[in-house]
Protein backbone atom coordinates (compact mmCIF):
# COMPACT_ATOMS: atom_id res chain seq x y z
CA UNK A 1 96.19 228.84 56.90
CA UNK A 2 92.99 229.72 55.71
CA UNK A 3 90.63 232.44 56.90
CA UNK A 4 86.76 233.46 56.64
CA UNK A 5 87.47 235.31 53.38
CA UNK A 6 88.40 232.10 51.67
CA UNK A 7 84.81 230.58 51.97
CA UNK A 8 83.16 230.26 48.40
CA UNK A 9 86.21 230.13 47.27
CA UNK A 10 88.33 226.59 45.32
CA UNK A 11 91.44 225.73 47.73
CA UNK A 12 92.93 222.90 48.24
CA UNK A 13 93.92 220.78 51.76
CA UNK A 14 96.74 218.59 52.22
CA UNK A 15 95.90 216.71 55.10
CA UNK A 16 97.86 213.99 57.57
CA UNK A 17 96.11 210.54 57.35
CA UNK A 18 98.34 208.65 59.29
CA UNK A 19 101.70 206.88 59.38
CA UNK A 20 103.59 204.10 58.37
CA UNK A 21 107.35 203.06 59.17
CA UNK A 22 107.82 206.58 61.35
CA UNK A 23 106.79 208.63 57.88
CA UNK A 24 103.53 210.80 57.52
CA UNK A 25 101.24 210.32 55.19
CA UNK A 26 99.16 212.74 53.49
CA UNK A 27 96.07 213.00 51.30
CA UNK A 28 94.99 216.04 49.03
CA UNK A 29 91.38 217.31 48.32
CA UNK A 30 90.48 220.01 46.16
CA UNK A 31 87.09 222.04 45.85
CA UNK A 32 84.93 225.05 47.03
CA UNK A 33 85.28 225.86 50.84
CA UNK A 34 81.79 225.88 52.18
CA UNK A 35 82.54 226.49 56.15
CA UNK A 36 84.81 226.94 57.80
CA UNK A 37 85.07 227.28 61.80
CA UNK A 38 87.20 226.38 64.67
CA UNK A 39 87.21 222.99 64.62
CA UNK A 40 86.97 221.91 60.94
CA UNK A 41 86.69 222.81 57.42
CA UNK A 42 84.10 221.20 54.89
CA UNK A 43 84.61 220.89 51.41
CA UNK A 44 82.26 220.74 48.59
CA UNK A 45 84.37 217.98 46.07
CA UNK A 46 83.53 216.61 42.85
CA UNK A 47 82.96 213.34 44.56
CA UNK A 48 80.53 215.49 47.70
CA UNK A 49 81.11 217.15 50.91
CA UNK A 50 84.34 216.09 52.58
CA UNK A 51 84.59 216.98 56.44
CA UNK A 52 87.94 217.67 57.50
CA UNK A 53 89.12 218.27 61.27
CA UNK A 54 91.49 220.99 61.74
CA UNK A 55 93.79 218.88 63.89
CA UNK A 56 93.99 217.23 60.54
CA UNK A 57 95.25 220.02 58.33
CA UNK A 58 98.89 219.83 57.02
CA UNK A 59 98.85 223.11 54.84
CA UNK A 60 95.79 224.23 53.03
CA UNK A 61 95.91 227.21 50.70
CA UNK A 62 93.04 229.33 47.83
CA UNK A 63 93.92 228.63 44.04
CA UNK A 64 92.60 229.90 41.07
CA UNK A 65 88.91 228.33 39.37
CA UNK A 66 89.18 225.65 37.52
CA UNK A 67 88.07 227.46 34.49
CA UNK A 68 88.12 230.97 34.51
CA UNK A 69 85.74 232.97 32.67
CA UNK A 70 86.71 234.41 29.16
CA UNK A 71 87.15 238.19 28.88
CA UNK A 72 84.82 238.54 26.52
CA UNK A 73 82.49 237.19 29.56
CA UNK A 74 83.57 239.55 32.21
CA UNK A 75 83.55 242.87 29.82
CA UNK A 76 79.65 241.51 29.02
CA UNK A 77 78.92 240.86 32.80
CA UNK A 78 80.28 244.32 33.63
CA UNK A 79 78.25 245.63 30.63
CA UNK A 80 74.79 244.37 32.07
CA UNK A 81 75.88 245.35 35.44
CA UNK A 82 76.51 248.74 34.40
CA UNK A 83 72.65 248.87 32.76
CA UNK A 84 71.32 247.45 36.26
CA UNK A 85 73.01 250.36 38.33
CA UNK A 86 72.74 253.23 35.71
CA UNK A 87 75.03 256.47 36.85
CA UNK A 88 73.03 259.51 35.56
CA UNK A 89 75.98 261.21 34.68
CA UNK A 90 78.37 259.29 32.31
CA UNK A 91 81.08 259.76 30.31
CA UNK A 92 83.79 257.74 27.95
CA UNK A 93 87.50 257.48 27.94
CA UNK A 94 88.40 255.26 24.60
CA UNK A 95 86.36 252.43 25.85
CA UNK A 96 86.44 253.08 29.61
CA UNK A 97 83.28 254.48 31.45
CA UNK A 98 83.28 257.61 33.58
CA UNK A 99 80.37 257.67 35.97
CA UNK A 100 79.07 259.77 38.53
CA UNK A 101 76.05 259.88 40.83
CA UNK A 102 76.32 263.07 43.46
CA UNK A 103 78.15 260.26 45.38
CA UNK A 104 75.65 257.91 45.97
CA UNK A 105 77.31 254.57 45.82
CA UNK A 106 80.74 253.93 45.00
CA UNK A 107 79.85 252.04 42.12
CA UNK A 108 78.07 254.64 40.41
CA UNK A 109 80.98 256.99 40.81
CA UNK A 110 83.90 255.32 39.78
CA UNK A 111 85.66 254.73 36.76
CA UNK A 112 84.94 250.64 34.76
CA UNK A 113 88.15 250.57 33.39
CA UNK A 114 87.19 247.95 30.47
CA UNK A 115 88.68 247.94 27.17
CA UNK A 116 91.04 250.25 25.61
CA UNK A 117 91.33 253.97 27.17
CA UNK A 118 92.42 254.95 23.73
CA UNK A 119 95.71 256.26 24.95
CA UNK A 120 98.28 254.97 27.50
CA UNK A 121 97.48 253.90 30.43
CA UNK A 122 99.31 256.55 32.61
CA UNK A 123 97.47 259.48 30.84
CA UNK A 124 93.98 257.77 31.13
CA UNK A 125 94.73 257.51 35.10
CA UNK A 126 95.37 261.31 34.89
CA UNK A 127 92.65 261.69 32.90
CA UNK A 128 89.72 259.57 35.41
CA UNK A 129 91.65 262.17 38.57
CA UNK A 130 90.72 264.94 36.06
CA UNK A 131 87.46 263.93 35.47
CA UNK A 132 86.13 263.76 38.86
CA UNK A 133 88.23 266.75 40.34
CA UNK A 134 86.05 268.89 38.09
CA UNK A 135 82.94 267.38 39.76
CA UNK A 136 84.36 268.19 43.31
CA UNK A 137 84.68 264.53 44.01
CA UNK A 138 87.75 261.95 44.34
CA UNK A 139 88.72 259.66 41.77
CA UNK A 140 87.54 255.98 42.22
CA UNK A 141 88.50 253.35 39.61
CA UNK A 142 86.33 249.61 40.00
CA UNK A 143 89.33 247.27 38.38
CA UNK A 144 87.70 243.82 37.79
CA UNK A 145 89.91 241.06 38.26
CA UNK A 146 92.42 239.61 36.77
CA UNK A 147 91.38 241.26 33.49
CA UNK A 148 92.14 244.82 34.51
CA UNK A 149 95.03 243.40 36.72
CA UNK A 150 97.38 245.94 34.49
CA UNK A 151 95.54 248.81 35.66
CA UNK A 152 95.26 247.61 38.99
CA UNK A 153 99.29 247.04 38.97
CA UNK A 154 99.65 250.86 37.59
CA UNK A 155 97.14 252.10 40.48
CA UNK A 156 100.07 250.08 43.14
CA UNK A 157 102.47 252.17 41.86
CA UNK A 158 100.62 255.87 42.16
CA UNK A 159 100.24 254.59 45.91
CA UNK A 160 95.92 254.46 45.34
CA UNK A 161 94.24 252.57 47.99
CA UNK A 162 91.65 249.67 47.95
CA UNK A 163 88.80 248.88 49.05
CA UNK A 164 87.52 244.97 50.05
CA UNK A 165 87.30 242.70 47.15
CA UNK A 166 83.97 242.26 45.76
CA UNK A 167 82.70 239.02 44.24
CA UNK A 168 80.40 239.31 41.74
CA UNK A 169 78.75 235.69 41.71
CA UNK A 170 76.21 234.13 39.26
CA UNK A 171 73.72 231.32 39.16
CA UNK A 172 71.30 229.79 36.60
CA UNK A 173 67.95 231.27 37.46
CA UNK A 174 66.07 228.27 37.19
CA UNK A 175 68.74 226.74 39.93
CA UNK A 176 67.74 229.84 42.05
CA UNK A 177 64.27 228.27 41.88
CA UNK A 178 64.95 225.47 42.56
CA UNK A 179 67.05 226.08 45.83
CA UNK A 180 64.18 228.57 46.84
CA UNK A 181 61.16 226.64 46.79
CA UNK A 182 57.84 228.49 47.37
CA UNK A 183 57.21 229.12 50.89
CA UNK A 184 53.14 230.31 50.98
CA UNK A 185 53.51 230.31 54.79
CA UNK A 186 55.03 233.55 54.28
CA UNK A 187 53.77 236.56 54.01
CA UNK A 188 53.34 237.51 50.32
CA UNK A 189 55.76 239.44 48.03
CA UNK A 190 54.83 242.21 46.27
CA UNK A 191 56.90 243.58 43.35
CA UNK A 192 56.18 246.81 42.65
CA UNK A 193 58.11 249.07 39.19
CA UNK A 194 58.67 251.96 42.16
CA UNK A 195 60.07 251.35 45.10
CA UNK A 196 57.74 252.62 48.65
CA UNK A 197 58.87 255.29 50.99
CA UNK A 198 59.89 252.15 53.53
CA UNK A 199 61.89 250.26 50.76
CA UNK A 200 63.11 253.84 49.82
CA UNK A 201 64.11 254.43 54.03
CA UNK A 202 65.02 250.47 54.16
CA UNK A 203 67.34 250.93 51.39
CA UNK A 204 68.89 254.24 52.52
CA UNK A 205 69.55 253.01 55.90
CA UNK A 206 71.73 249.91 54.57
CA UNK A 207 73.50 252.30 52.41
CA UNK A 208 74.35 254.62 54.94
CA UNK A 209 75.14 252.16 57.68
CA UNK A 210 77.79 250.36 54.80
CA UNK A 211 79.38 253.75 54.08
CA UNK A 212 79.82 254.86 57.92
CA UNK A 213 81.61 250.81 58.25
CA UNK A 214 84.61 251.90 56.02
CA UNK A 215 84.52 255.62 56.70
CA UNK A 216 83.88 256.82 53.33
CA UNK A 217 82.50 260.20 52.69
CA UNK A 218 81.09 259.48 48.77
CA UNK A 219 79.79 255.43 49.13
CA UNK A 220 76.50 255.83 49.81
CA UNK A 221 73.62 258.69 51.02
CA UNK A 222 73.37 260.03 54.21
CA UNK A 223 69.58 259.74 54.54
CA UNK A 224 68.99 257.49 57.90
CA UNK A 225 66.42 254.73 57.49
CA UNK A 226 64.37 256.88 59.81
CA UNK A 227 64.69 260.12 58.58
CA UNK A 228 61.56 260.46 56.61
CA UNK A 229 63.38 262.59 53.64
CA UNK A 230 63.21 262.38 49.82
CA UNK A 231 66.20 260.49 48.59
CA UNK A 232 68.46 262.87 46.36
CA UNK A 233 67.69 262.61 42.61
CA UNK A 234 70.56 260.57 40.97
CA UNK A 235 70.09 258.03 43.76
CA UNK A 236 66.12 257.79 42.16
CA UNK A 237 67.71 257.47 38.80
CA UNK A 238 70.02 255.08 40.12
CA UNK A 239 67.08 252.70 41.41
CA UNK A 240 64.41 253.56 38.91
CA UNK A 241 65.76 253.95 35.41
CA UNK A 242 66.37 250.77 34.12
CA UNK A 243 63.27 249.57 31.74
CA UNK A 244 62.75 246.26 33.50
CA UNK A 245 63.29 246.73 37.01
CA UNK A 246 60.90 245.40 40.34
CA UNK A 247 61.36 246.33 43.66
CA UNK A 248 60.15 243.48 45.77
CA UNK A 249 58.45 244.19 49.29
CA UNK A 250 57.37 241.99 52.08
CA UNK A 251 55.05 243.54 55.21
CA UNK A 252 54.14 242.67 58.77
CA UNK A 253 51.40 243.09 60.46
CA UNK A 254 51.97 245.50 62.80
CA UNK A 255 49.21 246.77 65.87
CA UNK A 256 47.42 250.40 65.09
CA UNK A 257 48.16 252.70 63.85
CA UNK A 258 51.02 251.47 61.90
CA UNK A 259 48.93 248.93 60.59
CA UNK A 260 52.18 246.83 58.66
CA UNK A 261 55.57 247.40 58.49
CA UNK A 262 58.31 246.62 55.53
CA UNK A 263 60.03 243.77 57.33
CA UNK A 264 62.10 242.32 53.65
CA UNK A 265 63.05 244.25 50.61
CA UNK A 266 65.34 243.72 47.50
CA UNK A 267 65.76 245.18 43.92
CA UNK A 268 65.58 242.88 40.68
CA UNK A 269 66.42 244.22 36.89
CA UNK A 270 66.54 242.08 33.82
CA UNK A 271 69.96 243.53 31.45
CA UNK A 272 72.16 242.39 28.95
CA UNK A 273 69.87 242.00 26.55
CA UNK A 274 67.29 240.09 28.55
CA UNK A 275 69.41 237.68 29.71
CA UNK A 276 70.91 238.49 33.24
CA UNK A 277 68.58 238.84 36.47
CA UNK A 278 70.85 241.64 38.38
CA UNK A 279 69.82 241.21 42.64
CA UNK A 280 70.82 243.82 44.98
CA UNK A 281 69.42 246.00 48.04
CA UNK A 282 68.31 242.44 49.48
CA UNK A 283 67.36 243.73 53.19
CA UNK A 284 66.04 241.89 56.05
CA UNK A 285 64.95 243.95 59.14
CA UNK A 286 66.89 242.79 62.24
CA UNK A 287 63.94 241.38 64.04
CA UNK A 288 62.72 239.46 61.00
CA UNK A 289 66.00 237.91 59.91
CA UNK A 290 66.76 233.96 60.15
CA UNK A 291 63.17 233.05 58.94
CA UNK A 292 63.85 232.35 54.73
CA UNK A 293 62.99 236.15 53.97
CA UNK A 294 65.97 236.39 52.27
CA UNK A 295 65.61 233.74 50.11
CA UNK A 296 61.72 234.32 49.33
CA UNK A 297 62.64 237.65 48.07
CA UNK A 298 65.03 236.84 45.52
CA UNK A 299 62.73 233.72 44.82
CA UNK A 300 59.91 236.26 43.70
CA UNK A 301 62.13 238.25 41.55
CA UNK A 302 63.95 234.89 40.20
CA UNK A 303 60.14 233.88 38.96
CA UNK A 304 59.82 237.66 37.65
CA UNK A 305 63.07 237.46 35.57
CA UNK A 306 62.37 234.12 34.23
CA UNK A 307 58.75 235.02 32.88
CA UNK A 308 61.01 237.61 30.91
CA UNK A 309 63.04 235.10 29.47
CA UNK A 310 66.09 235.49 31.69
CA UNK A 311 68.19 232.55 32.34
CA UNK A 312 71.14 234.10 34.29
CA UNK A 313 71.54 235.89 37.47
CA UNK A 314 74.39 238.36 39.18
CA UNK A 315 74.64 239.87 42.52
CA UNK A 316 77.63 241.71 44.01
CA UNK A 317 78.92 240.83 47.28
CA UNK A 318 81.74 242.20 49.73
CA UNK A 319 84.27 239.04 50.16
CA UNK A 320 84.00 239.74 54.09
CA UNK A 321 80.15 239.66 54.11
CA UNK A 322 79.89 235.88 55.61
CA UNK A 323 76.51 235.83 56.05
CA UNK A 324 75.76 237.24 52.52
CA UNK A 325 78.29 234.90 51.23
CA UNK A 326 76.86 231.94 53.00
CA UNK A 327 73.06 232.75 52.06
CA UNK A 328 74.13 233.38 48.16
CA UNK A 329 76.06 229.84 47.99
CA UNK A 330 73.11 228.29 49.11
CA UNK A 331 71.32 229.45 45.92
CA UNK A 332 73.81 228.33 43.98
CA UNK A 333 75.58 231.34 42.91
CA UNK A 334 79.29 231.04 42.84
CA UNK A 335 82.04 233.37 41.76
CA UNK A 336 82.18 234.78 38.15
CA UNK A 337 85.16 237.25 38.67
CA UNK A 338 85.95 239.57 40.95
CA UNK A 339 86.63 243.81 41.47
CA UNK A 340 87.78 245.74 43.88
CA UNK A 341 87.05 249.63 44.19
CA UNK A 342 90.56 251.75 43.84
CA UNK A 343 90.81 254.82 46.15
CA UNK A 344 92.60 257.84 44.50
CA UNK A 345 95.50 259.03 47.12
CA UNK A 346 95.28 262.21 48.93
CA UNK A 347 96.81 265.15 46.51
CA UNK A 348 100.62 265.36 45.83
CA UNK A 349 101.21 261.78 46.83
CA UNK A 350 100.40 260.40 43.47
């Protein structure tokens, strides 16, 4: 049966319809779950939504897109996605990238294992261990998916764990706008080429928080929202150098002495040669959330991206995150590929 991780993704339902003569009879539907919940299931079909009860539900099960993207595609989606997240300290293995940012984010240090290592595959594993162990840090390896599946396979075997599967997800830009329309009843957005101490805090805080949730040491900064502290140097890199980058703020008005608070915040760069919009950091503060925030951030930096000549956007988002998931499909992004972060073992197991 299906579960919450297989919304956004194609599955297909066979589902009882009636009977005739003392047989069943059954009908198939295939397309993108959009919901699911206790009751019923709703499918987005080539033909439109189709509602279907649970009671109803024979045997339903996720398969593969109907066309998945070339490799060519995902090596140049992981390219630009490297330039949006930009690890200060970076090295090369054949073709493979070696990152590392004073673990701040696992995806800035970990291992992009795209391309040819430049000598077999066991020895470039040893190699990525090698490479971090001499920065005092364990080995992480992103494997997109299915082209890295071999390395993924060869990770299986040295007993490395995983982390959730990420989907990295894509949309037209000018769909974004046009699933986002302007909303001038909010407050403004302001997109600014640094980022302000409360985006800075905002940011830190939803970092933190996401690294204490899978009880990971090196996936993010330990800088509370709160806490009023400089963030650490390759986490500034991280954020700031990238050439065409906005950070996009939206304030409150707040009583004195505050005066207005950061209520929304997300991060925009344009890479890949000007053609991909890359989203992330998109936070809502708790009390603020469930009133289009969201959506009017990413909006703002949609209309940014575009003036640039962008036509393409990406965002990276935990499989589990069902809100995320949800608010993301609604702008029309759906999933490119997919990567999951690879866990070196503890030493002597592997």
């Amino acid at each position: 049966m299906l579960r919450r991780q297989d919304v956004g993704h194609r599955i297909v339902v066979r589902r009882v319809v009636g009977s005739t003569g003392g047989r069943t009879l059954f009908s198939d539907a295939l397309g993108e779950l959009v919901d699911l919940t206790e009751t019923h299931l709703v499918l987005a079909t080539a033909t439109g939504p189709l509602r279907v009860p649970l009671a109803e539900v024979h045997r339903a099960k996720r398969v593969p897109p109907a066309r998945r993207p070339s490799a060519t595609a995902v090596v140049a989606l992981e390219r630009a996605a490297d330039e949006a997240w930009p690890a200060p300290v970076r090295d090369r293995l054949g073709d493979w990238l070696l990152r590392a940012a004073d673990g701040w984010t696992g995806r800035a240090n970990s291992a992009l294992p795209i391309g040819d290592p430049d000598r077999p595959l066991d020895d470039a594993i040893d190699a990525v261990r090698r490479w971090y162990a001499d920065r005092g840090q364990p080995a992480l390896v992103n494997v997109p998916l299915p082209l890295a599946a071999p390395v993924g396979a060869a990770l299986d075997e040295r007993g490395w764990g995983a982390r959730p599967l990420v989907l990295v997800q894509t949309a037209p830009v000018a769909a974004i706008l046009d699933a986002a329309p302007a909303r001038p009843e909010l407050p403004p957005v302001e997109l600014t080429r640094a980022p302000s101490a409360a985006w800075l805090a905002l940011a830190a805080g939803r970092k933190a928080k996401q690294a204490r949730r899978r009880g990971d040491a090196v996936a993010g900064p330990t800088v509370e929202p709160d806490a009023g502290a400089e963030p650490p140097a390759a986490a500034r890199h991280l954020l700031t150098a990238v050439p065409q980058v906005r950070f996009a703020h939206v304030y409150a008005d707040t009583p004195e002495p505050a005066g207005r608070e950061l209520v929304a915040a997300a991060r925009g760069t344009v890479t890949g040669g000007g053609r991909w919009l890359g989203l992330g950091l998109v936070e809502v503060v708790p009390p603020a959330r469930r009133r289009g925030l969201a959506r009017h951030v990413v909006r703002a930096l949609a209309q940014w991206a575009a003036e640039l000549g962008a036509t393409h956007a990406f965002l990276q988002v935990e499989e589990r995150n069902f809100g995320a998931v949800e608010l993301y499909r609604g702008l029309g992004f759906t999933t490119h590929h997919t990567y999951q972060t690879r866990t070196e073992p503890p030493a002597g197991t592997a």
